[in-house]
Protein backbone atom coordinates (compact mmCIF):
# COMPACT_ATOMS: atom_id res chain seq x y z
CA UNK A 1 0.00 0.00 0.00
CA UNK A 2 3.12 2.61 0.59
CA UNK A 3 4.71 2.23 -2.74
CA UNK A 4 1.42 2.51 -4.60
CA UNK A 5 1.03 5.65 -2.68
CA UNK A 6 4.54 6.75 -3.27
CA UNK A 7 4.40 6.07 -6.41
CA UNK A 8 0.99 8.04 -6.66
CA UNK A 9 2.55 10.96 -5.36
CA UNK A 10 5.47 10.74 -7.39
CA UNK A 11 2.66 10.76 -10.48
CA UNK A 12 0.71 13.66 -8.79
CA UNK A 13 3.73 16.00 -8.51
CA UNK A 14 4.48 15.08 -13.08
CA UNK A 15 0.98 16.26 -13.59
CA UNK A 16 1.11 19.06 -11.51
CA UNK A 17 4.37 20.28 -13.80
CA UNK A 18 3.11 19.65 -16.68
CA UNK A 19 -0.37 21.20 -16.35
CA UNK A 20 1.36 24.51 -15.14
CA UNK A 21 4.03 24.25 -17.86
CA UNK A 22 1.99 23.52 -20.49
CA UNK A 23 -0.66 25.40 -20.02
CA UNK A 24 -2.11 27.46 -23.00
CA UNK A 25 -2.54 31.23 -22.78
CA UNK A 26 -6.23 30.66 -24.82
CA UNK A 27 -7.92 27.33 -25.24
CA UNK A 28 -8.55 24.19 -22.99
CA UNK A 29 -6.32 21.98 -21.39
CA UNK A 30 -6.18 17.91 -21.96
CA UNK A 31 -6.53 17.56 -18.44
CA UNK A 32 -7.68 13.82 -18.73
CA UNK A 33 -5.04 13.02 -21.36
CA UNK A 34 -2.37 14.68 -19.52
CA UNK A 35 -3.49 12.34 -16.47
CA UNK A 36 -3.93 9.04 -17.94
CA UNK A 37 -0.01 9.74 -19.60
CA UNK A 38 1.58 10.17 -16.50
CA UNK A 39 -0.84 7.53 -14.48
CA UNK A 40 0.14 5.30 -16.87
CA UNK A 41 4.03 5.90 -16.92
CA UNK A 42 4.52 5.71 -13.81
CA UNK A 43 2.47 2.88 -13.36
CA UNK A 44 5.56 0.99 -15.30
CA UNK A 45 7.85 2.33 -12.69
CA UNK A 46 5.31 0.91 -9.98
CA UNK A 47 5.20 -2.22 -11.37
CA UNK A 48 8.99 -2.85 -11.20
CA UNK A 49 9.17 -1.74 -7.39
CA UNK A 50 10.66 -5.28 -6.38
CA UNK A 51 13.28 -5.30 -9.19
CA UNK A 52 14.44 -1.76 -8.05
CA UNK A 53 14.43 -3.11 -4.32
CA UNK A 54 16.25 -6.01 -5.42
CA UNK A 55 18.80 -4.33 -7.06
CA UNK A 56 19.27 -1.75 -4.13
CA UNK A 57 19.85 -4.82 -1.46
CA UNK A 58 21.63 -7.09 -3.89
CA UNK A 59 24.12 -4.54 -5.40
CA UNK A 60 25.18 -2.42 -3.07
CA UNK A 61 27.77 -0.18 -3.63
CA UNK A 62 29.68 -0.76 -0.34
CA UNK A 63 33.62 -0.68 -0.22
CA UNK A 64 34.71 -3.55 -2.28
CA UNK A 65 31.30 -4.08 -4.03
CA UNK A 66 31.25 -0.70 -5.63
CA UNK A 67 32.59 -1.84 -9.35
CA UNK A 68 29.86 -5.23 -9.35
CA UNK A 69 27.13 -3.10 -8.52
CA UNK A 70 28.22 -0.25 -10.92
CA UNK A 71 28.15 -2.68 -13.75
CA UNK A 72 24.82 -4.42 -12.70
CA UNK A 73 22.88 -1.24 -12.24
CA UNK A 74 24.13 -0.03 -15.71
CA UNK A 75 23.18 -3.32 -17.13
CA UNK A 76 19.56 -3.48 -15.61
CA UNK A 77 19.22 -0.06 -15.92
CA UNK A 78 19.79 0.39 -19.27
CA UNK A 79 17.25 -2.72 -20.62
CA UNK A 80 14.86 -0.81 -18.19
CA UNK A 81 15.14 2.29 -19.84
CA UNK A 82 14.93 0.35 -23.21
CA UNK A 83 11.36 -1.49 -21.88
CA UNK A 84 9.67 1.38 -19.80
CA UNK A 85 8.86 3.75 -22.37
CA UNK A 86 7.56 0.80 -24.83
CA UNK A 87 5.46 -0.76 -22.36
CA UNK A 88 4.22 2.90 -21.57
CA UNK A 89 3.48 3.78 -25.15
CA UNK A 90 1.41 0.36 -25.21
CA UNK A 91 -0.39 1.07 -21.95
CA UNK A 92 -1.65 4.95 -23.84
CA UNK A 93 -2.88 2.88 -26.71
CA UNK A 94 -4.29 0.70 -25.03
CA UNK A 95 -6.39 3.08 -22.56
CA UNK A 96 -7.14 5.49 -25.92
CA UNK A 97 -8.73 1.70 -27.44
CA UNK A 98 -10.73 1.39 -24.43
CA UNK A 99 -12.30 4.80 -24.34
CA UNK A 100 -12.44 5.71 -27.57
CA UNK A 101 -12.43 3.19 -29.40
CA UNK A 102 -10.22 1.59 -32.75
CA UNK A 103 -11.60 5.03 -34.72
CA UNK A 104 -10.14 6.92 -32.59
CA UNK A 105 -7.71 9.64 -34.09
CA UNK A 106 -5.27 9.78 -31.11
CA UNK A 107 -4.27 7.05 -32.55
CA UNK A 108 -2.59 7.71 -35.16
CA UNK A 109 -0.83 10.38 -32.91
CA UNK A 110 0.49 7.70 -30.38
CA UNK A 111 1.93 5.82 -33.12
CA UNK A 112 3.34 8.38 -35.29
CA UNK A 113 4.87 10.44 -32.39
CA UNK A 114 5.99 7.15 -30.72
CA UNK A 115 9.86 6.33 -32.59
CA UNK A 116 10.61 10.39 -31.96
CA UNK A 117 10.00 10.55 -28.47
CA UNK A 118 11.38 7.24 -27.89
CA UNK A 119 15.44 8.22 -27.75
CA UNK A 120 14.63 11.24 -25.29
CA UNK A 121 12.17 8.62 -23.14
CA UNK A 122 15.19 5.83 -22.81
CA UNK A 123 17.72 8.36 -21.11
CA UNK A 124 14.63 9.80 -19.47
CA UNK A 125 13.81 6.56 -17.55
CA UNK A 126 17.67 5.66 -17.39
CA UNK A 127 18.10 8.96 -15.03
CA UNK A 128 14.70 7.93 -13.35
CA UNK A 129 16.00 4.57 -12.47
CA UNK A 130 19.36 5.88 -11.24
CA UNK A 131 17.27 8.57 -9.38
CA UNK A 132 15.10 5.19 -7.68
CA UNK A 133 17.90 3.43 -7.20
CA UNK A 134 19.66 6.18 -4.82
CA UNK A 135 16.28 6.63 -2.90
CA UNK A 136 16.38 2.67 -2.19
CA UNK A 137 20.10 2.79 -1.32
CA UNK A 138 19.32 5.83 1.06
CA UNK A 139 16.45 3.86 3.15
CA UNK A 140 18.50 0.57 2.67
CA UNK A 141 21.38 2.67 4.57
CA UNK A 142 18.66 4.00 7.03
CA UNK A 143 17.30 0.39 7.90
CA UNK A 144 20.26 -0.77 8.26
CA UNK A 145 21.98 1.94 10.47
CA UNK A 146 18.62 1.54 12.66
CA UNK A 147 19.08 -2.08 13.01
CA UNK A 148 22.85 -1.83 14.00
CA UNK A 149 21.66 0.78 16.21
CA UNK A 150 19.11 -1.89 17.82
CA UNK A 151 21.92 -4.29 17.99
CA UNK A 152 24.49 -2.80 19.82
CA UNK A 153 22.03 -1.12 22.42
CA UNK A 154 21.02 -4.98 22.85
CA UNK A 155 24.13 -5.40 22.81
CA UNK A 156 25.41 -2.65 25.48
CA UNK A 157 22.39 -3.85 27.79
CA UNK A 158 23.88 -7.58 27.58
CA UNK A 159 26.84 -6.43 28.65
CA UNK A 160 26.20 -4.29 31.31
CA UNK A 161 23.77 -7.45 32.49
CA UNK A 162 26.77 -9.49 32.74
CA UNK A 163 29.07 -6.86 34.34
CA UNK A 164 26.26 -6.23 37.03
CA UNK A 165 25.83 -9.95 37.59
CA UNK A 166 29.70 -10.29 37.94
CA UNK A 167 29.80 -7.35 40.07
CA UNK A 168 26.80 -9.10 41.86
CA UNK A 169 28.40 -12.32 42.31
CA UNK A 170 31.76 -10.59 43.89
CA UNK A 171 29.90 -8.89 46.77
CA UNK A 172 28.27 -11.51 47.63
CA UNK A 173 30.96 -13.51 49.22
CA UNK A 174 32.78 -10.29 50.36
CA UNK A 175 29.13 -9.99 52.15
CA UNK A 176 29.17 -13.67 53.34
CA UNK A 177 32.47 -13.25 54.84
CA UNK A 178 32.34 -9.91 56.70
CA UNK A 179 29.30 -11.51 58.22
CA UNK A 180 30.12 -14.84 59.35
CA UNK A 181 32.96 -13.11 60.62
CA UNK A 182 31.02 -10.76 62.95
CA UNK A 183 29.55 -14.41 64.31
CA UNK A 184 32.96 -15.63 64.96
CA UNK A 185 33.45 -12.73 66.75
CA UNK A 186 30.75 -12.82 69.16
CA UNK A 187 30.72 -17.08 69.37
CA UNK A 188 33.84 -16.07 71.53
CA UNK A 189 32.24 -13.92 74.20
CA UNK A 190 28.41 -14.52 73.70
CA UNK A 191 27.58 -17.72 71.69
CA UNK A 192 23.64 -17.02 72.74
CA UNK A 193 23.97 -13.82 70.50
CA UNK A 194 26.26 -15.40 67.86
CA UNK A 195 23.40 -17.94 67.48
CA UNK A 196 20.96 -15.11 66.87
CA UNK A 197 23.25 -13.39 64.52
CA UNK A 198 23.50 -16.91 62.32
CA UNK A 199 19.96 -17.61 62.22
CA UNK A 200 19.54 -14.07 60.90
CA UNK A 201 22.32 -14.33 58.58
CA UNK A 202 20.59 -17.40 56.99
CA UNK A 203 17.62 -15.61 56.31
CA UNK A 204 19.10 -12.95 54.48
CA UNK A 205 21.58 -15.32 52.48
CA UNK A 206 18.73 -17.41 51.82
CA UNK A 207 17.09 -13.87 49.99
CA UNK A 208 21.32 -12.80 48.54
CA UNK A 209 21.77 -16.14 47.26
CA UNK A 210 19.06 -17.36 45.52
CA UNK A 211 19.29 -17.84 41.78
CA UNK A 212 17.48 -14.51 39.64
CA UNK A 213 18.26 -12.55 42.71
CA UNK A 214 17.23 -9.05 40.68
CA UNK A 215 19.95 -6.71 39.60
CA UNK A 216 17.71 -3.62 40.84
CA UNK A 217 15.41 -3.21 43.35
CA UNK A 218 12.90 -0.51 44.33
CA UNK A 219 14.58 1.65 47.05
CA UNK A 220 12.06 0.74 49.55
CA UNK A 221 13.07 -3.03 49.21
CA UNK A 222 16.73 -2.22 49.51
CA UNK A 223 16.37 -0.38 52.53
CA UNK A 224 14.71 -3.42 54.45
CA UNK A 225 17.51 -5.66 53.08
CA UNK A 226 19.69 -3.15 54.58
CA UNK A 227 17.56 -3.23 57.81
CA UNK A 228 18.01 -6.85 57.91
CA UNK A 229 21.39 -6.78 57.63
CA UNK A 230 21.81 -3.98 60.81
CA UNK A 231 19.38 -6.24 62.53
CA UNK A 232 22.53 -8.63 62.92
CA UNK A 233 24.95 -5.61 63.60
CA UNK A 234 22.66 -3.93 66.03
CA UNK A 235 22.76 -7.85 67.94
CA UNK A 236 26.79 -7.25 67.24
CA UNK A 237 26.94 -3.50 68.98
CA UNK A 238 23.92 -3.80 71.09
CA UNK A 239 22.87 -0.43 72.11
CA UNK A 240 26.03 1.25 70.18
CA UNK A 241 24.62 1.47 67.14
CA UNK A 242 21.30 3.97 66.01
CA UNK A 243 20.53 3.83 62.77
CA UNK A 244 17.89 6.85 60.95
CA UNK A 245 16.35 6.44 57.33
CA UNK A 246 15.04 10.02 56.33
CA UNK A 247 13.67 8.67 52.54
CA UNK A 248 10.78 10.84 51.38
CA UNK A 249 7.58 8.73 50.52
CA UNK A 250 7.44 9.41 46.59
CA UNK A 251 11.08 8.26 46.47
CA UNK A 252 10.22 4.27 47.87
CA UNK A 253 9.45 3.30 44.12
CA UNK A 254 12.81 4.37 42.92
CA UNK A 255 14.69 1.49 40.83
CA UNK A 256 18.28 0.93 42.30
CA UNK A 257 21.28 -1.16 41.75
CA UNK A 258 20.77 -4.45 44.73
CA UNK A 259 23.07 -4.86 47.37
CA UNK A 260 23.57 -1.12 46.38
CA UNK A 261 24.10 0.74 49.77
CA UNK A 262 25.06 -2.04 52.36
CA UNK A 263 28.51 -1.65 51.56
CA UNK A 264 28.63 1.80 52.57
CA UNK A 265 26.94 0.99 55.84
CA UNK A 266 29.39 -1.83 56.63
CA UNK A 267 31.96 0.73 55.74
CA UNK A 268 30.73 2.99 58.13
CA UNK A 269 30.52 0.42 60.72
CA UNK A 270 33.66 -0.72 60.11
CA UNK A 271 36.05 1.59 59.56
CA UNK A 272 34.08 4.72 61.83
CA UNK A 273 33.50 3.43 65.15
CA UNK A 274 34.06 -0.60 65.39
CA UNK A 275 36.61 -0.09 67.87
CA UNK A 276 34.94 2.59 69.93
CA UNK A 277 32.22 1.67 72.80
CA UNK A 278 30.11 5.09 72.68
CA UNK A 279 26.96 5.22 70.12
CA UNK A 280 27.07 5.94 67.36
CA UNK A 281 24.92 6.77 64.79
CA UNK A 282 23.89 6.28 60.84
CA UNK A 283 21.73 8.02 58.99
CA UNK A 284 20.45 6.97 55.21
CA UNK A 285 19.14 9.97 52.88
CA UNK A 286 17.33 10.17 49.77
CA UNK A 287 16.38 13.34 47.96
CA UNK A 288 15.43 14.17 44.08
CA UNK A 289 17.04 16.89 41.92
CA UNK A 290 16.65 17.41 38.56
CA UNK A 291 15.85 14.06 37.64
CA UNK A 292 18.24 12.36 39.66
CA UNK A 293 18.31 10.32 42.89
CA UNK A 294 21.28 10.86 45.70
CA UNK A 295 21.91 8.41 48.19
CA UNK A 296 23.36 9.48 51.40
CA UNK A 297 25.21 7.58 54.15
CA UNK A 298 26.47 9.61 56.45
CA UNK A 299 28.60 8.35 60.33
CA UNK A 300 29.47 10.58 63.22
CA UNK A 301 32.40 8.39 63.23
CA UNK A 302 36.23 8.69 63.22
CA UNK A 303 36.10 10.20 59.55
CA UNK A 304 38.63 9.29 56.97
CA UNK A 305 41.98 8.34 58.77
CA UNK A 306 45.34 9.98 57.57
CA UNK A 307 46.56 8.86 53.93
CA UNK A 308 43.69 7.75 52.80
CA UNK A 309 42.63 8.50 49.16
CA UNK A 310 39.98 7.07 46.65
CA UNK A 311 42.39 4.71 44.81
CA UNK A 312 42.67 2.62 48.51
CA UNK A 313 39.18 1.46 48.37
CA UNK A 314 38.49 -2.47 48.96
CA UNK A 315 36.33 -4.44 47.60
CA UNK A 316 32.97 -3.07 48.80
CA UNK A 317 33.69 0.16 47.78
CA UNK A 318 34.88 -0.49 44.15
CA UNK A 319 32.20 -2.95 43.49
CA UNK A 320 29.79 0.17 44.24
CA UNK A 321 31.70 3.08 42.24
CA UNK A 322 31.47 0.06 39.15
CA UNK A 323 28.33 -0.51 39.28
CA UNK A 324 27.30 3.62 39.94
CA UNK A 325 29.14 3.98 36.93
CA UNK A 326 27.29 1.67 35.10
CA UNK A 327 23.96 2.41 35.94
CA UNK A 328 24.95 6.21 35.08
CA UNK A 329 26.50 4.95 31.25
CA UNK A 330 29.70 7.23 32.56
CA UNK A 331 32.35 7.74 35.07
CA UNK A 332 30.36 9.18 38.27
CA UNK A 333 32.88 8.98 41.34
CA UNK A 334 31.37 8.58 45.06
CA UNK A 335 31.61 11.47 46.92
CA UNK A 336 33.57 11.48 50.37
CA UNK A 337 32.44 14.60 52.40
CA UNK A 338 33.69 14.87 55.66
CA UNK A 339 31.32 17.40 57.32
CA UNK A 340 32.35 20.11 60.36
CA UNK A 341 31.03 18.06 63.14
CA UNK A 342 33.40 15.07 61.74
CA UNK A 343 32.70 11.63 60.98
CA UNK A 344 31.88 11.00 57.23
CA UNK A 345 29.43 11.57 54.77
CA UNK A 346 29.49 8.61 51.52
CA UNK A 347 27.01 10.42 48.28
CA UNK A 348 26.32 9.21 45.03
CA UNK A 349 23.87 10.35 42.18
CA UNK A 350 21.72 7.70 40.28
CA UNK A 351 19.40 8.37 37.23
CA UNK A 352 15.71 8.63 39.03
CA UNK A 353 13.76 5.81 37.36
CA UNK A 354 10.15 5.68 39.14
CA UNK A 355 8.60 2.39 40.02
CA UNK A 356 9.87 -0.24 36.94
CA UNK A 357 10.12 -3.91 37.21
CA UNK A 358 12.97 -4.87 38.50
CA UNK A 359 16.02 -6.25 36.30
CA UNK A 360 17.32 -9.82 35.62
CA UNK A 361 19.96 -11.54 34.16
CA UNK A 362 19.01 -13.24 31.52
C-alpha cells in the first residue's frame, strides 16, 4: 500500500508540472489526457518496485562491491530504460482503445509520435532509475543503520547485564564473609547472641543467594535488606549502634542497583566506630534533583583516617563506584564529604527511574 502511494505521489507531482508548464494562454487543457499519460508511466515504474528493491539490497555499492554493482545497475538499468517507455506507449494505446475506441484519431498520434520521443524517453527513464535506485540505497542505509543501532544497544544492555551480575556475584561472598565473621566474633564472648546473629544471617543469604536474585530493586526493598542486615549488627553492637532512614515517601518506588548501599553501611561500621564503645549513629538519605536520585550515608564516626585517598578502596567500595558507573552509562565517582562536626558523609547520584520492574539476568 506505501509504494502505490509513493508512487501516486510521485505521479501527482508530473501532472502538476506539466499542467502549469503547459498550459495554453487561450484554449482548454487535456486535463484527462495529460493524467492518464503520466498515471500510466509511472504505473511501469510501480510495477517494477521489487526489481528496483532487489537491485538496491543485492548490489550495493559498499567498499569492495562498488565496481559489481556499478556494472549491474548499468546493465539493468539500461534494458529498463529500453522497456519502460515501450510498455508505456502500449499502456496509452491501449487506454485510448478502451475509451475511444479503434476510430479513434489519437491514434494515429500515439503511433506516429511514438519512434521520436522514444530516444529522449530511454535516457529519461535511465536517469529515473538511477534517481530510484539512490532513494532505495538511502532507506536501505537508514534500515540498516537503525538495526545496527538496535543491535548494539542490545548489545550494550547484555553487557552491562553481565558486568552487574559479575559485580553481583563478587559482593556476595565479600558480604558472606564480613558476616560470618562478625559471628565468629561474638561465638567467643556470647555464643547465645552469635546464634541469633546466624539464624539471621541465613535468612538474608537465603534472599542474597538465591538464583534470579534481581539486579535492581525498588529503594524501599533495599532499605529493608539493609535493615536486615543492621538487625545482625545492632545484635553485634547492642545499644552502640542507632541507625535513621530520612527517605521521602514518593522516592520508595525508585529502581536501584541491589546490594547497592550495604557496603557503605558496613563501611561505616567498620572503619568509623568498630573499635569505639560510645553510640554511634547512621543516617540513610534520599532526595530528588533534577531528575536524579542521591543516596546518602552519612557516620558521626572517626572520619577518613590519615593517607587515605579514593584509589585505597576495597572491595565493597569499588564494586559500588562500578556498578554507579554503570547504571549512570559514565564515570560518576562517590563522593567522600567529611562534614564540620566530623565523621563521614558517603554520596552518590543515580538516574531517578520511578517504580519499573525490576532487572534480571538473563
Amino acid at each position: 500500500m506505501s509504494i502505490a502511494l509513493t508512487w501516486l505521489v510521485i505521479a501527482s507531482i508530473f501532472v502538476t508540472q506539466n499542467i502549469v508548464s503547459n498550459r495554453p494562454l487561450n484554449g482548454t487543457m487535456p486535463w484527462m489526457r495529460v493524467l492518464a499519460w503520466e498515471l500510466e508511466y509511472w504505473l511501469v515504474f510501480a510495477l517494477f518496485s521489487s526489481l528496483f528493491w532487489r537491485m538496491t539490497t543485492r548490489y550495493g555499492f559498499e567498499r569492495g562491491r562498488r565496481m559489481r554493482g556499478a556494472l549491474a545497475h548499468l546493465a539493468v538499468g539500461a534494458a529498463f530504460a529500453l522497456a519502460q517507455p515501450a510498455l508505456a506507449t502500449m499502456l496509452n494505446y491501449a487506454t485510448v482503445i478502451a475509451v475511444g475506441g479503434m476510430e479513434d484519431p489519437r491514434l494515429g498520434r500515439i503511433l506516429s509520435s511514438a519512434p521520436h520521443a522514444y530516444p529522449v524517453l530511454v535516457i529519461s527513464a535511465f536517469w529515473k532509475y538511477l534517481v530510484v535506485i539512490g532513494a532505495c540505497s538511502g532507506l536501505v542505509y537508514q534500515r540498516r543503520n537503525r538495526e545496527n543501532e538496535v543491535h548494539h544497544a542490545v548489545m550494550r544492555e547484555q553487557l552491562a547485564v553481565a558486568e552487574l551480575r559479575s559485580l553481583q556475584m563478587q559482593l556476595q561472598p565479600h558480604f558472606l564473609f564480613k558476616a560470618l565473621h562478625s559471628a565468629a566474633m561474638l561465638t567467643l564472648i556470647d555464643p547465645a547472641r552469635s546464634h541469633e546473629v546466624l539464624v539471621q544471617l541465613a535468612a538474608l543469604l537465603r534472599r542474597t543467594l538465591e538464583p534470579g536474585m534481581p539486579l535492581a530493586a525498588t529503594l524501599v526493598d533495599e532499605l529493608d535488606f539493609l535493615d536486615r542486615y543492621l538487625d545482625i549488627e545492632r545484635v553485634r553492637f547492642e545499644d552502640r549502634l542507632l541507625v535513621r532512614f530520612e527517605v521521602p515517601g514518593h522516592l520508595e518506588a525508585a529502581m536501584v542497583p541491589s546490594l547497592l548501599l550495604q557496603p557503605l553501611v558496613e563501611n561505616a561500621i567498620t572503619h568509623g566506630f568498630a573499635a569505639t564503645t560510645v553510640v554511634h549513629v547512621i543516617t540513610i538519605r534520599a532526595r530528588s534533583r533534577d531528575g536524579t536520585l542521591v543516596l546518602e550515608v552519612e557516620d558521626d564516626g572517626s572520619g577518613l583516617r590519615e593517607g587515605w585517598s579514593e584509589r585505597s578502596v576495597r572491595v565493597g567500595l569499588a564494586n559500588v563506584q562500578a556498578r554507579l558507573d554503570l547504571a549512570n552509562g559514565r564515570s560518576t565517582p562517590l563522593e567522600f564529604v567529611q562534614p564540620p562536626g566530623g565523621g563521614l558523609l558517603v554520596r552518590l547520584s543515580l538516574p531517578l527511574i520511578p517504580g519499573a520492574s525490576a532487572l534480571h539476568a538473563a
